[in-house]
PDB file of N, CA and C in Angstrom:
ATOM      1  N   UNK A   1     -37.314 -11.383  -8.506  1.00  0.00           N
ATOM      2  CA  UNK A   1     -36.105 -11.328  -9.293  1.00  0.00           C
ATOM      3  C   UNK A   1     -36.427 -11.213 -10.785  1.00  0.00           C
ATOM      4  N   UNK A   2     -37.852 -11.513 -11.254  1.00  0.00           N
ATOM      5  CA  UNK A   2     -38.076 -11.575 -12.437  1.00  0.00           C
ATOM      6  C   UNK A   2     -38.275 -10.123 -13.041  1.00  0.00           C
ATOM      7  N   UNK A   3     -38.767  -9.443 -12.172  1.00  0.00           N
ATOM      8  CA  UNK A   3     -39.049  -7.846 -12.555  1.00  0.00           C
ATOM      9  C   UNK A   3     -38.074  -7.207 -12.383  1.00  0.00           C
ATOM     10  N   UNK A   4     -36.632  -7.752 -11.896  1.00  0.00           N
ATOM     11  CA  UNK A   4     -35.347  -6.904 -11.981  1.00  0.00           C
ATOM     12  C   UNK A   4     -34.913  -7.430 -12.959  1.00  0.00           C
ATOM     13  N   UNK A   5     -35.670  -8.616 -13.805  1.00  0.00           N
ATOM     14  CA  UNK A   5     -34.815  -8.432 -14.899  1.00  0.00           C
ATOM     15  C   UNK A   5     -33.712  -9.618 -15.267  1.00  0.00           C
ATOM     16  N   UNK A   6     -33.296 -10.200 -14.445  1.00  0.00           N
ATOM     17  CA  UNK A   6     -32.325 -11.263 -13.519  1.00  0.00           C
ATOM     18  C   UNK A   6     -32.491 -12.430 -14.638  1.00  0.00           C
ATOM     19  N   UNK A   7     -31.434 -13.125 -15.102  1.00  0.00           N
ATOM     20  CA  UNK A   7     -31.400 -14.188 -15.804  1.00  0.00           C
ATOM     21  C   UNK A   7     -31.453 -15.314 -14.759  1.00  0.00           C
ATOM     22  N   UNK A   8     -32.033 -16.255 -15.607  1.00  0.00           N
ATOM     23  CA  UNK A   8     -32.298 -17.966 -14.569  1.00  0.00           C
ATOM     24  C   UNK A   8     -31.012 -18.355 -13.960  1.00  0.00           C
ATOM     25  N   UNK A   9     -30.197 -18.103 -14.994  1.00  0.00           N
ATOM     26  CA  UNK A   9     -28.642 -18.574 -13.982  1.00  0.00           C
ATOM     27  C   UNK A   9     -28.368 -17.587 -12.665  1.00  0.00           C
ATOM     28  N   UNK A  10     -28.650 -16.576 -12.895  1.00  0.00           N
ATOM     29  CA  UNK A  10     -28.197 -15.760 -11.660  1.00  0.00           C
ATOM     30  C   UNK A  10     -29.604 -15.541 -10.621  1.00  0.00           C
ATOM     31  N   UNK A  11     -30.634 -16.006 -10.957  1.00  0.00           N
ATOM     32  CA  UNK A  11     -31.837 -16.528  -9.762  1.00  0.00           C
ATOM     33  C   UNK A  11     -31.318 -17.689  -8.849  1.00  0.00           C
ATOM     34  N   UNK A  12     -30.809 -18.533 -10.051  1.00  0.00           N
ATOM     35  CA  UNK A  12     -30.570 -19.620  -9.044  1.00  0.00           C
ATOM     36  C   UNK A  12     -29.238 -19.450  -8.249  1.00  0.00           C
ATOM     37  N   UNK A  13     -28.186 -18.854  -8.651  1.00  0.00           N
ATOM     38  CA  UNK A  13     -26.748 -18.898  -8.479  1.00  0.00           C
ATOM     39  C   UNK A  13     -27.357 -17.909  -6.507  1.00  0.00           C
ATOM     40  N   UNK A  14     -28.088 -16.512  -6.707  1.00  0.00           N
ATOM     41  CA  UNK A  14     -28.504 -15.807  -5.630  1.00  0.00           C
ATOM     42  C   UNK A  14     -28.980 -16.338  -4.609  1.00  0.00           C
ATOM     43  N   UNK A  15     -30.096 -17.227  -5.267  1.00  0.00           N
ATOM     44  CA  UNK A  15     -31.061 -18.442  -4.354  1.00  0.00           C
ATOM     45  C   UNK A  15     -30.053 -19.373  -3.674  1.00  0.00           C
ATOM     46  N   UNK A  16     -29.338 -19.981  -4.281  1.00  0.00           N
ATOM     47  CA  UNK A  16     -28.020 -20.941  -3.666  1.00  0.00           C
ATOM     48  C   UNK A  16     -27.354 -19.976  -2.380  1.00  0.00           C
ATOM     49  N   UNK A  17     -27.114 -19.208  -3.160  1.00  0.00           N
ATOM     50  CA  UNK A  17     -26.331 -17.799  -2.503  1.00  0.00           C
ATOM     51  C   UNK A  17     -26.982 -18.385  -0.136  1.00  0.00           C
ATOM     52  N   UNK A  18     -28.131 -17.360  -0.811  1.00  0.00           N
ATOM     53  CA  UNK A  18     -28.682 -17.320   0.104  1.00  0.00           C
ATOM     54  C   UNK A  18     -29.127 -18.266   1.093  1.00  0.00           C
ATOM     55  N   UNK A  19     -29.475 -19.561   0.313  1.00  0.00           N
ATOM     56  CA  UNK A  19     -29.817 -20.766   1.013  1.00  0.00           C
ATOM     57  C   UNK A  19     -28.776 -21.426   1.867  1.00  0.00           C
ATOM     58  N   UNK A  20     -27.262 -21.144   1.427  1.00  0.00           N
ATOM     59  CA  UNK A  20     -26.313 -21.522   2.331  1.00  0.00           C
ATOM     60  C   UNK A  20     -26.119 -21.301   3.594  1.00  0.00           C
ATOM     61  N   UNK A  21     -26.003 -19.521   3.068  1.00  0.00           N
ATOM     62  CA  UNK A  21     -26.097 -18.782   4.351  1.00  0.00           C
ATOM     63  C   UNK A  21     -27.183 -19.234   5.585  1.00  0.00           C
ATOM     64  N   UNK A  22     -28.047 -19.820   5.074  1.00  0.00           N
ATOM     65  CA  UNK A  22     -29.733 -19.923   5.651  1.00  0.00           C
ATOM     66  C   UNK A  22     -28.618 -21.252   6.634  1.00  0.00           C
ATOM     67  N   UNK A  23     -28.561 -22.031   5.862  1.00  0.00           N
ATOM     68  CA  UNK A  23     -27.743 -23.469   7.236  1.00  0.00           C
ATOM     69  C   UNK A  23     -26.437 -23.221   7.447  1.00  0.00           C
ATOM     70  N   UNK A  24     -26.000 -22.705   6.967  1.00  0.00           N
ATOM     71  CA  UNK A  24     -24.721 -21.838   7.806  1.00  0.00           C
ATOM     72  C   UNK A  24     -24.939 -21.482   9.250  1.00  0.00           C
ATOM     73  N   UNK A  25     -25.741 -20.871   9.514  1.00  0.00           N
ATOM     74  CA  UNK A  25     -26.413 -20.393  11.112  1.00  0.00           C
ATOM     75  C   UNK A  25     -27.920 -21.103  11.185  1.00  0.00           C
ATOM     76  N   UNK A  26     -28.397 -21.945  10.501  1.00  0.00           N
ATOM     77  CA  UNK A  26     -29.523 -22.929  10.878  1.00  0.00           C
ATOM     78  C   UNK A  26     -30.827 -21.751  11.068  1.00  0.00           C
ATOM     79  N   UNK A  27     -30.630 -20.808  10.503  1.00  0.00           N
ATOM     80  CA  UNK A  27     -31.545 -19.868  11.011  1.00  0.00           C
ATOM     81  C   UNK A  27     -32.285 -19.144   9.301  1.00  0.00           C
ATOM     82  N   UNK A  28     -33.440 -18.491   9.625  1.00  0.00           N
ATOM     83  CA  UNK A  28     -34.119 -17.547   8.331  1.00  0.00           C
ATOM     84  C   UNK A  28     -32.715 -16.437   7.933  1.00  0.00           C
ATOM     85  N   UNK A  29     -32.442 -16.380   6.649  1.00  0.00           N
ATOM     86  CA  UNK A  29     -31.598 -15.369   6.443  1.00  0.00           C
ATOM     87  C   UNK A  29     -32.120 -13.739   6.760  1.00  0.00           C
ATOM     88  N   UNK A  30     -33.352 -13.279   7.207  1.00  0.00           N
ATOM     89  CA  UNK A  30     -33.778 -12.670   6.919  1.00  0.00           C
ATOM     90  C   UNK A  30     -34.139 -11.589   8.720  1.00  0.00           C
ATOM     91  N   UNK A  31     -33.415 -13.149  10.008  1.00  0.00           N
ATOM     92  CA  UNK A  31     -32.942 -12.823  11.142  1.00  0.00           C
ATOM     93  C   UNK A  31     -31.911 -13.051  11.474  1.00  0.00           C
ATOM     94  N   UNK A  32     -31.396 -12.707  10.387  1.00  0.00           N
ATOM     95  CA  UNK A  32     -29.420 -12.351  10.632  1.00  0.00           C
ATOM     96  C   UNK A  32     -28.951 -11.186  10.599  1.00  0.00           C
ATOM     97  N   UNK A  33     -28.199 -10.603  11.165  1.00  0.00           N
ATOM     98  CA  UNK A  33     -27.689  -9.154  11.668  1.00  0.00           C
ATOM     99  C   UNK A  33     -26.909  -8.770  10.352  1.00  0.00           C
ATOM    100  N   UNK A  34     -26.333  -7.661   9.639  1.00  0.00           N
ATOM    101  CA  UNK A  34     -25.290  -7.653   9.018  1.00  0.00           C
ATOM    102  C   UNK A  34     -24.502  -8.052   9.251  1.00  0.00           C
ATOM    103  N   UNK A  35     -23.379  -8.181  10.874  1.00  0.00           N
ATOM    104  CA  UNK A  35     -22.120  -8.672  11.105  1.00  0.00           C
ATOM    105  C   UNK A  35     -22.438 -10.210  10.715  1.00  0.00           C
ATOM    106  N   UNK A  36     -23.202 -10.810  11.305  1.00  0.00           N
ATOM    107  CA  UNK A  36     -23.196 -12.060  10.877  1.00  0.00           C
ATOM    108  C   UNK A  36     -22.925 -12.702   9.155  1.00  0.00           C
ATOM    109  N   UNK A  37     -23.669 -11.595   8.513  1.00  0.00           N
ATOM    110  CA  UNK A  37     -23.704 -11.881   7.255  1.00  0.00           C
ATOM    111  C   UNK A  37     -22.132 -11.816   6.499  1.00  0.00           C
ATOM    112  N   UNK A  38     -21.708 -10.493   7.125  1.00  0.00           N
ATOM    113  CA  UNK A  38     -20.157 -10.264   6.819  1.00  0.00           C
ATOM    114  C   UNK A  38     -18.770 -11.139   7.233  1.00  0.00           C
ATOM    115  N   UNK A  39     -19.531 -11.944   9.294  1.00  0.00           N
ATOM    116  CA  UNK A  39     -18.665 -12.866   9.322  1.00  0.00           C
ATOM    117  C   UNK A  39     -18.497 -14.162   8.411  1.00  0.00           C
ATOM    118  N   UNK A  40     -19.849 -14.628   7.984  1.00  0.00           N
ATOM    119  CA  UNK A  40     -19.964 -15.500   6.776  1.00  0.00           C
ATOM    120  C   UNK A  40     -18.947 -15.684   5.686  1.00  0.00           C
ATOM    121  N   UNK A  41     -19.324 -14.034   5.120  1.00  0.00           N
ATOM    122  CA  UNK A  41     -18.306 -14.007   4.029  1.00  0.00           C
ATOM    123  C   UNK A  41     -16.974 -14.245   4.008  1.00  0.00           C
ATOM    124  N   UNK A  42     -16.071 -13.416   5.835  1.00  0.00           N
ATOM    125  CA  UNK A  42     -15.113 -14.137   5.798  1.00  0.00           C
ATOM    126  C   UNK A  42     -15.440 -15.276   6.177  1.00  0.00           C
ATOM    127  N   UNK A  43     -15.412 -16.450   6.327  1.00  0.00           N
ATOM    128  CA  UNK A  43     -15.246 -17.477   6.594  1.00  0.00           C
ATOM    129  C   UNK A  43     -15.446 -18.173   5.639  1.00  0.00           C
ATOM    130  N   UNK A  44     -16.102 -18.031   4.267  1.00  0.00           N
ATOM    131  CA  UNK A  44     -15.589 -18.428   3.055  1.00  0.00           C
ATOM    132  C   UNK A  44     -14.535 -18.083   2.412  1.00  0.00           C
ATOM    133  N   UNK A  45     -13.996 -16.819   2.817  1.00  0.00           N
ATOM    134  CA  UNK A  45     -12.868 -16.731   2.480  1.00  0.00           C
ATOM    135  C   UNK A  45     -11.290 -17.733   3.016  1.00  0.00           C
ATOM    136  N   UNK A  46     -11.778 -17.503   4.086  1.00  0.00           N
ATOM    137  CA  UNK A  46     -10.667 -17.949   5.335  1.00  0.00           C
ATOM    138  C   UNK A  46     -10.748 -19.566   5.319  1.00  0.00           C
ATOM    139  N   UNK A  47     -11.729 -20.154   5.766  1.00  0.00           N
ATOM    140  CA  UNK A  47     -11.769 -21.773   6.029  1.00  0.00           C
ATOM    141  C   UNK A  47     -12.653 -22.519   4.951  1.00  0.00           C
ATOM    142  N   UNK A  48     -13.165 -21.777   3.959  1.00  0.00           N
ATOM    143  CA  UNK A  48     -13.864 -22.556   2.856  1.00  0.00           C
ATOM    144  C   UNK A  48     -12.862 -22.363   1.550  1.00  0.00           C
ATOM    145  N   UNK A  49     -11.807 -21.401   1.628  1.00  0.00           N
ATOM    146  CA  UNK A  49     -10.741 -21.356   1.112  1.00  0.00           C
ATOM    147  C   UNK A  49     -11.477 -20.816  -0.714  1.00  0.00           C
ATOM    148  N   UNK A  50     -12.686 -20.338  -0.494  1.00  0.00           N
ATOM    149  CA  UNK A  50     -13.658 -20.424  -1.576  1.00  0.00           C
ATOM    150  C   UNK A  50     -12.768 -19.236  -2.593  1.00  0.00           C
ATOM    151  N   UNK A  51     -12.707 -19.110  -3.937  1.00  0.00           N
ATOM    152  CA  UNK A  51     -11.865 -17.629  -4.710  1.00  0.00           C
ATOM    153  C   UNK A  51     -12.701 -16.627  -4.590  1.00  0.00           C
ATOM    154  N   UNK A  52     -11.830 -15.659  -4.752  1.00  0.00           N
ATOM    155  CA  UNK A  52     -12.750 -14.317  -4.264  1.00  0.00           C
ATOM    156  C   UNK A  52     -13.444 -13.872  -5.575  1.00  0.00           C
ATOM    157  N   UNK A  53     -13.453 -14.441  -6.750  1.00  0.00           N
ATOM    158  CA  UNK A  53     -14.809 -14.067  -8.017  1.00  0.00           C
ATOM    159  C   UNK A  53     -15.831 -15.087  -6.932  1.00  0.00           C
ATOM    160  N   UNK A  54     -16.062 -16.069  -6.449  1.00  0.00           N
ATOM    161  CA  UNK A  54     -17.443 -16.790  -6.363  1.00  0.00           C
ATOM    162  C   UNK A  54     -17.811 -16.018  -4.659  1.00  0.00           C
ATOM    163  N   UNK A  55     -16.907 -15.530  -3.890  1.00  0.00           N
ATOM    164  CA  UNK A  55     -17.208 -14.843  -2.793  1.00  0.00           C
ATOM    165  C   UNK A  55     -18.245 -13.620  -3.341  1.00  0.00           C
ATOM    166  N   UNK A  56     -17.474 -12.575  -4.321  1.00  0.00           N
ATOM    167  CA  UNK A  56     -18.123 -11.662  -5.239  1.00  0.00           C
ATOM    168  C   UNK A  56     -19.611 -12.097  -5.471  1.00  0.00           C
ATOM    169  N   UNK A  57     -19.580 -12.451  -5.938  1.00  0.00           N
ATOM    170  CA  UNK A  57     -20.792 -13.051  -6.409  1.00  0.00           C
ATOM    171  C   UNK A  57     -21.595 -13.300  -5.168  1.00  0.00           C
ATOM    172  N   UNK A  58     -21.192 -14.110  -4.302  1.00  0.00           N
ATOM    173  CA  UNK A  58     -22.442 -14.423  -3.371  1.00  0.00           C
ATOM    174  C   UNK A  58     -22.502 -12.643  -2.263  1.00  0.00           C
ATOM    175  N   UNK A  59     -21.440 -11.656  -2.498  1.00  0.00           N
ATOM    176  CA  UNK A  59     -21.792 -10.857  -1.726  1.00  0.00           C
ATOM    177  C   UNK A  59     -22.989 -10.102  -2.165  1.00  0.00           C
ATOM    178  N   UNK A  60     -23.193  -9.964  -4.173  1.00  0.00           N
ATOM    179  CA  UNK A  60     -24.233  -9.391  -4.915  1.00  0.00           C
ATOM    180  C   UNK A  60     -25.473 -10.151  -4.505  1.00  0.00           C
ATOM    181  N   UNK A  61     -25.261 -11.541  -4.319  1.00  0.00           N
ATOM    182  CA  UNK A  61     -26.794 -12.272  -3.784  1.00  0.00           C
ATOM    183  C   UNK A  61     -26.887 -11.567  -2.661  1.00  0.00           C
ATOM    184  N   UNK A  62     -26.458 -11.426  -1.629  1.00  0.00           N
ATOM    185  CA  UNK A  62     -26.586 -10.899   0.152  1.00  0.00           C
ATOM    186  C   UNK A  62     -27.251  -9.359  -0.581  1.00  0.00           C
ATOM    187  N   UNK A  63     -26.788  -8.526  -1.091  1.00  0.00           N
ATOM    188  CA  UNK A  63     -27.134  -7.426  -1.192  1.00  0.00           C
ATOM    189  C   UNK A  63     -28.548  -7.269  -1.982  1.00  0.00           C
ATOM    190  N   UNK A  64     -28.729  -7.698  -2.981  1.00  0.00           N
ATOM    191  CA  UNK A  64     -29.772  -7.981  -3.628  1.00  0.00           C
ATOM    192  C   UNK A  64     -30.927  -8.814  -2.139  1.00  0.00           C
ATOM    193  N   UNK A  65     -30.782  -9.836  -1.684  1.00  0.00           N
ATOM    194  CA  UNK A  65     -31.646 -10.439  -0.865  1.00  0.00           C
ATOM    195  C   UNK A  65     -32.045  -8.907   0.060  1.00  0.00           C
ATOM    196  N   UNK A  66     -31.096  -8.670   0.578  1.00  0.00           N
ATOM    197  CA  UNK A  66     -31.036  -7.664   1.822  1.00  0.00           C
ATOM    198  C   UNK A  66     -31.825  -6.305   1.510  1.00  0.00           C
ATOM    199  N   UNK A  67     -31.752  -5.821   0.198  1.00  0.00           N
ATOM    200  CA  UNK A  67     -32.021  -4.038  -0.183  1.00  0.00           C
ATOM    201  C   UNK A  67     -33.654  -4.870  -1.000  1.00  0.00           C
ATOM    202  N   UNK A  68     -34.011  -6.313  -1.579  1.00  0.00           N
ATOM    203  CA  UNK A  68     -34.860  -6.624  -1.685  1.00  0.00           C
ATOM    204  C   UNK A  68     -36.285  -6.912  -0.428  1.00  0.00           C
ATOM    205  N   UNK A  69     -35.644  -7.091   0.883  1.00  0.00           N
ATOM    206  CA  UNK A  69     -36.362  -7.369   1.745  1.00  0.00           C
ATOM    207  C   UNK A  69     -37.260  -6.367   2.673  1.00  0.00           C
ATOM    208  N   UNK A  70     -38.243  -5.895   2.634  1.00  0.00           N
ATOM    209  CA  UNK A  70     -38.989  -4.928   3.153  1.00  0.00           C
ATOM    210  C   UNK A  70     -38.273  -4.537   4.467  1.00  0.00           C
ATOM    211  N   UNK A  71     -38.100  -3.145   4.800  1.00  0.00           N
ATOM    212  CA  UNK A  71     -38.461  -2.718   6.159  1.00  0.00           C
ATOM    213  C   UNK A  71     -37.102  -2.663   6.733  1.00  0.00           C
ATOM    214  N   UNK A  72     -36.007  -3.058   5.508  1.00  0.00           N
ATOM    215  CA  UNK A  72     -34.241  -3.453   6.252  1.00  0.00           C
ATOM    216  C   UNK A  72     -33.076  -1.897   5.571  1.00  0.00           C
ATOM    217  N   UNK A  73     -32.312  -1.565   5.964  1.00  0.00           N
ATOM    218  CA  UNK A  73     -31.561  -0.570   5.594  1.00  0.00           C
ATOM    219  C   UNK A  73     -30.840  -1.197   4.306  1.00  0.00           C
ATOM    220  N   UNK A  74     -30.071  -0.435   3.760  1.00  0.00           N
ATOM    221  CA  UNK A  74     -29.135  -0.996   2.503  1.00  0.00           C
ATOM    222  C   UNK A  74     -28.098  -1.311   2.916  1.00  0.00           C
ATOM    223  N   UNK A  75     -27.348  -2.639   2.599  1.00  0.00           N
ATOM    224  CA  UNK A  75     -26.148  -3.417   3.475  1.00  0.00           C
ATOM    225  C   UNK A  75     -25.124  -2.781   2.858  1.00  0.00           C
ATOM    226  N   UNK A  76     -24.153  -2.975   3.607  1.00  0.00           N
ATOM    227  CA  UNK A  76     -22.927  -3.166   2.915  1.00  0.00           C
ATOM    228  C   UNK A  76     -22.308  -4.675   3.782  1.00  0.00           C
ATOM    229  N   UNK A  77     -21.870  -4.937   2.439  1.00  0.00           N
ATOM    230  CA  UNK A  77     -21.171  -5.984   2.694  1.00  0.00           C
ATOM    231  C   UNK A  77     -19.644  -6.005   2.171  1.00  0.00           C
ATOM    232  N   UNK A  78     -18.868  -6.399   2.666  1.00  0.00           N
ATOM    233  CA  UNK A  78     -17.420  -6.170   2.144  1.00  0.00           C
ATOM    234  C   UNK A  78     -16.221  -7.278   1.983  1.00  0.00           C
ATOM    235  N   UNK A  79     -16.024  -7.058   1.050  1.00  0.00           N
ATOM    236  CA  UNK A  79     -14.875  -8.319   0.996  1.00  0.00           C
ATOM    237  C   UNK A  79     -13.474  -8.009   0.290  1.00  0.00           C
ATOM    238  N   UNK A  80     -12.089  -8.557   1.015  1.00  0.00           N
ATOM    239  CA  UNK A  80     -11.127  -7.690   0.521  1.00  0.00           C
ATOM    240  C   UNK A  80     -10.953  -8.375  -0.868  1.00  0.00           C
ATOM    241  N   UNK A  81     -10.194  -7.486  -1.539  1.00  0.00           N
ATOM    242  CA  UNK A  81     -10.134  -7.259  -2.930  1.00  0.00           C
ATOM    243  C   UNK A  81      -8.862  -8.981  -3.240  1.00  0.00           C
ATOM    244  N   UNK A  82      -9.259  -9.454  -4.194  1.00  0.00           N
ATOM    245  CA  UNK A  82      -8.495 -10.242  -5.047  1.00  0.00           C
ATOM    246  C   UNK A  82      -6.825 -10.101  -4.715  1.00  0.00           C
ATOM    247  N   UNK A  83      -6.191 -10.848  -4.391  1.00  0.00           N
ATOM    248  CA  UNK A  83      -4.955 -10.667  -4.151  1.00  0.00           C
ATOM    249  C   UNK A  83      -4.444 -11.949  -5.344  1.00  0.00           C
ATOM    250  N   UNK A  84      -3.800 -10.756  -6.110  1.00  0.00           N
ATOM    251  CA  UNK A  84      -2.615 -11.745  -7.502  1.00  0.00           C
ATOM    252  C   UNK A  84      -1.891 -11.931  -7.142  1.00  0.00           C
ATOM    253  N   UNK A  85      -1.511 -13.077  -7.593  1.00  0.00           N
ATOM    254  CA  UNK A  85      -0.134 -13.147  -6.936  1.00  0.00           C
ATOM    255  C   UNK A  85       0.680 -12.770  -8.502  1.00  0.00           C
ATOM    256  N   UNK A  86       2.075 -12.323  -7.832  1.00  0.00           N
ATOM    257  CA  UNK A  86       2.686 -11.521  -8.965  1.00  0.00           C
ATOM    258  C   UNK A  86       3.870 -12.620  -9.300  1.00  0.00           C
ATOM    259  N   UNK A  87       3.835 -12.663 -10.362  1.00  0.00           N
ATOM    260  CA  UNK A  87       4.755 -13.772 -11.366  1.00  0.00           C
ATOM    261  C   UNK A  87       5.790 -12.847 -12.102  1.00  0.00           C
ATOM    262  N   UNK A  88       7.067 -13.877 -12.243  1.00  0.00           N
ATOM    263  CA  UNK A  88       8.509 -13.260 -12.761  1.00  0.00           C
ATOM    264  C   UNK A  88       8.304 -13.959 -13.920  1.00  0.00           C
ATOM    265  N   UNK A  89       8.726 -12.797 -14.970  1.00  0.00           N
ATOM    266  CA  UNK A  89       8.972 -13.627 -16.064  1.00  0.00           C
ATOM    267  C   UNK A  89       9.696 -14.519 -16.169  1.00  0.00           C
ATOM    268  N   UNK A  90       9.595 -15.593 -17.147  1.00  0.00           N
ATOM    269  CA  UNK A  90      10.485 -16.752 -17.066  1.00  0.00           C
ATOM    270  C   UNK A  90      11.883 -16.384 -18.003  1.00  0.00           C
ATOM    271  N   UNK A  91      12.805 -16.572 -17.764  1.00  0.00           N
ATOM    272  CA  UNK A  91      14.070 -15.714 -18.087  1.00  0.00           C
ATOM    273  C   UNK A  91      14.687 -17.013 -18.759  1.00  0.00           C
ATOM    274  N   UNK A  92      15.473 -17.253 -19.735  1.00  0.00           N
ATOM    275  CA  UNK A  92      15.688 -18.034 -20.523  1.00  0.00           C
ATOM    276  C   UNK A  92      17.217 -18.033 -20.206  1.00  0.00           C
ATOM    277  N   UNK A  93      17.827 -19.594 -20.526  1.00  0.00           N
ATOM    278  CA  UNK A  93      19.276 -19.592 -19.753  1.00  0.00           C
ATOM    279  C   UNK A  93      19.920 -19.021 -20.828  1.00  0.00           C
ATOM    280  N   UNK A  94      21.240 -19.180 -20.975  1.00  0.00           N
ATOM    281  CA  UNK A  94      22.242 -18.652 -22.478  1.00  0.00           C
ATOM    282  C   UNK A  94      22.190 -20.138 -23.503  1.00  0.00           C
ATOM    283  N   UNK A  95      22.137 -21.012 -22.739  1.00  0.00           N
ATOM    284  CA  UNK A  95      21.670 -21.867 -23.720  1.00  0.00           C
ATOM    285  C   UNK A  95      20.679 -22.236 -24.050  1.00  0.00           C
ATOM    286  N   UNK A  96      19.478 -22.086 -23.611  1.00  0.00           N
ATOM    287  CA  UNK A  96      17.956 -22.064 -24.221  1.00  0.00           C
ATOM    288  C   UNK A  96      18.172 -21.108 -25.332  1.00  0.00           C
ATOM    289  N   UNK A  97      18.388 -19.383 -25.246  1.00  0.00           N
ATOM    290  CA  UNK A  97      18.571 -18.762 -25.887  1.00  0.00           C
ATOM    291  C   UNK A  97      19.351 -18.605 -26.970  1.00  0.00           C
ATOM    292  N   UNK A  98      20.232 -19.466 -27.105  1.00  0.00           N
ATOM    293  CA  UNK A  98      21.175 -19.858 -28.381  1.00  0.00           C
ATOM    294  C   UNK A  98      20.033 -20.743 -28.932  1.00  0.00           C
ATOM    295  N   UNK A  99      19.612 -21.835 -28.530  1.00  0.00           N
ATOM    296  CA  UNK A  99      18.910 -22.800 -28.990  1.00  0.00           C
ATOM    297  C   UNK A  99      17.734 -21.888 -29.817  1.00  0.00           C
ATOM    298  N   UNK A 100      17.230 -21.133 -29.096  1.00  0.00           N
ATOM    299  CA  UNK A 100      16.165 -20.626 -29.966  1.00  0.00           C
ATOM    300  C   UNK A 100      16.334 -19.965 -31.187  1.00  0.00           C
ATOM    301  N   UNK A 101      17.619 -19.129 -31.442  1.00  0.00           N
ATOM    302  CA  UNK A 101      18.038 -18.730 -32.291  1.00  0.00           C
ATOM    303  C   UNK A 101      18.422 -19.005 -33.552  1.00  0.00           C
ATOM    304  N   UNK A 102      19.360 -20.301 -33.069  1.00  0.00           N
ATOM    305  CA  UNK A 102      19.703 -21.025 -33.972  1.00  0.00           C
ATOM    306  C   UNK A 102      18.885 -22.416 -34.744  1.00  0.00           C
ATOM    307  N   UNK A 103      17.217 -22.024 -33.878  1.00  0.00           N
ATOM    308  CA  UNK A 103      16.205 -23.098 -34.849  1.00  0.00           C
ATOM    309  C   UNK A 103      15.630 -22.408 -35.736  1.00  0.00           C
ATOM    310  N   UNK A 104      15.982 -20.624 -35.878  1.00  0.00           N
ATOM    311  CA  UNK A 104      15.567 -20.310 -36.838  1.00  0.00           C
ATOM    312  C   UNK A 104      15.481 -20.870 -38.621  1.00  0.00           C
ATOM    313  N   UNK A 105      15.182 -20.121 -39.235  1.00  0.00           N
ATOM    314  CA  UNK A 105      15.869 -20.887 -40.841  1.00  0.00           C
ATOM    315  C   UNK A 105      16.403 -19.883 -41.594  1.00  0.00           C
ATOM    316  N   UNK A 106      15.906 -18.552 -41.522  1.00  0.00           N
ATOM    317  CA  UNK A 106      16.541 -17.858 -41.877  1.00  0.00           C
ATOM    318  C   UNK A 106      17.416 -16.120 -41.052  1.00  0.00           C
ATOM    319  N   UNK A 107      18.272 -15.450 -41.776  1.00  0.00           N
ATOM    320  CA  UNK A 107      18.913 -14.632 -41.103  1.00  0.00           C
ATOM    321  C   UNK A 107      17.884 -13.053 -40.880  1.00  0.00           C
ATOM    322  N   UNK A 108      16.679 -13.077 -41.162  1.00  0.00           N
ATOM    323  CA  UNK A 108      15.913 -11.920 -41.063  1.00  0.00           C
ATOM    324  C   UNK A 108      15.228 -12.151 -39.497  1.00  0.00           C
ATOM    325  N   UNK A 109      14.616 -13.961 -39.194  1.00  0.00           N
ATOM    326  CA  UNK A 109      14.273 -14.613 -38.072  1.00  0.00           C
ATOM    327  C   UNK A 109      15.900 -14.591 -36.787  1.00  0.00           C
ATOM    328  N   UNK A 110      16.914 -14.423 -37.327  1.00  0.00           N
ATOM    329  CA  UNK A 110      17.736 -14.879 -36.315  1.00  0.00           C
ATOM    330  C   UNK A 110      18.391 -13.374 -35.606  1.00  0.00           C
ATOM    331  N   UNK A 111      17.788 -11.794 -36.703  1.00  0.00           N
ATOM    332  CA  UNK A 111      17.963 -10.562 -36.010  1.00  0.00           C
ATOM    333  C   UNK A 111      17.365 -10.389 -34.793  1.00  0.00           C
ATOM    334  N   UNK A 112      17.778  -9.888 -33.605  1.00  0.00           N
ATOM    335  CA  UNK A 112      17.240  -9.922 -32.117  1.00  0.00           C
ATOM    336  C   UNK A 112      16.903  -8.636 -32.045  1.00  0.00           C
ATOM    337  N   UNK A 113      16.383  -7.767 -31.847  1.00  0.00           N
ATOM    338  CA  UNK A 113      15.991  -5.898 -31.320  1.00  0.00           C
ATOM    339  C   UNK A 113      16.983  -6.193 -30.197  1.00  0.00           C
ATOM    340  N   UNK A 114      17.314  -4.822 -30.201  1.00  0.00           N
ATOM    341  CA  UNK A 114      18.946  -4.521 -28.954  1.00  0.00           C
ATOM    342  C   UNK A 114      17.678  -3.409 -27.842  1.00  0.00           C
TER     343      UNK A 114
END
């Protein structure tokens, strides 16, 4: 990891990465199938309830471990995309909105755009 360049935080953050996975299935990460690796991921998603930036992240450790390891194809690993949840603006009553108006101080602050 040092000849890719890789900062200490993200050696160790990969290493963690990987070491989970390792007692996750009690086994070498390195005799795990892809599906296995992918069921993993969901299941941090699903029952470790983990956010999908730190899922991200451990899928770049899997890939890095995996395209690093002699003699193995290049993975894909996949994880669905971030779901936002979508927020309403907060809509102000007629009397909040008087209120705000009228804490102005002067009449240049109390013009509204139409």
């Amino acid at each position: 990891m040092l000849v890719w360049g890789m900062a200490e935080q993200t050696r160790e953050t990969y290493l963690a990465a990987v070491a989970r996975l390792a007692r996750h299935y009690r086994r070498a990460p390195d005799q795990l199938s892809p599906q296995e690796v992918q069921a993993y991921l969901v299941h941090m998603l699903q029952e470790e309830k983990l956010a999908w930036s730190t899922c991200s992240i451990v899928v770049q450790a899997f890939r890095f471990f995996y395209h690093a390891t002699p003699g193995r194809p290049e993975p894909i690993f996949t994880i669905p995309g971030p779901k936002e949840p979508k927020k309403l603006p907060e809509i102000l009553s007629p009397a909040e909105a008087r209120r705000l108006v009228e804490s102005t101080s002067n009449r240049k602050q109390r013009a509204l755009p139409k």
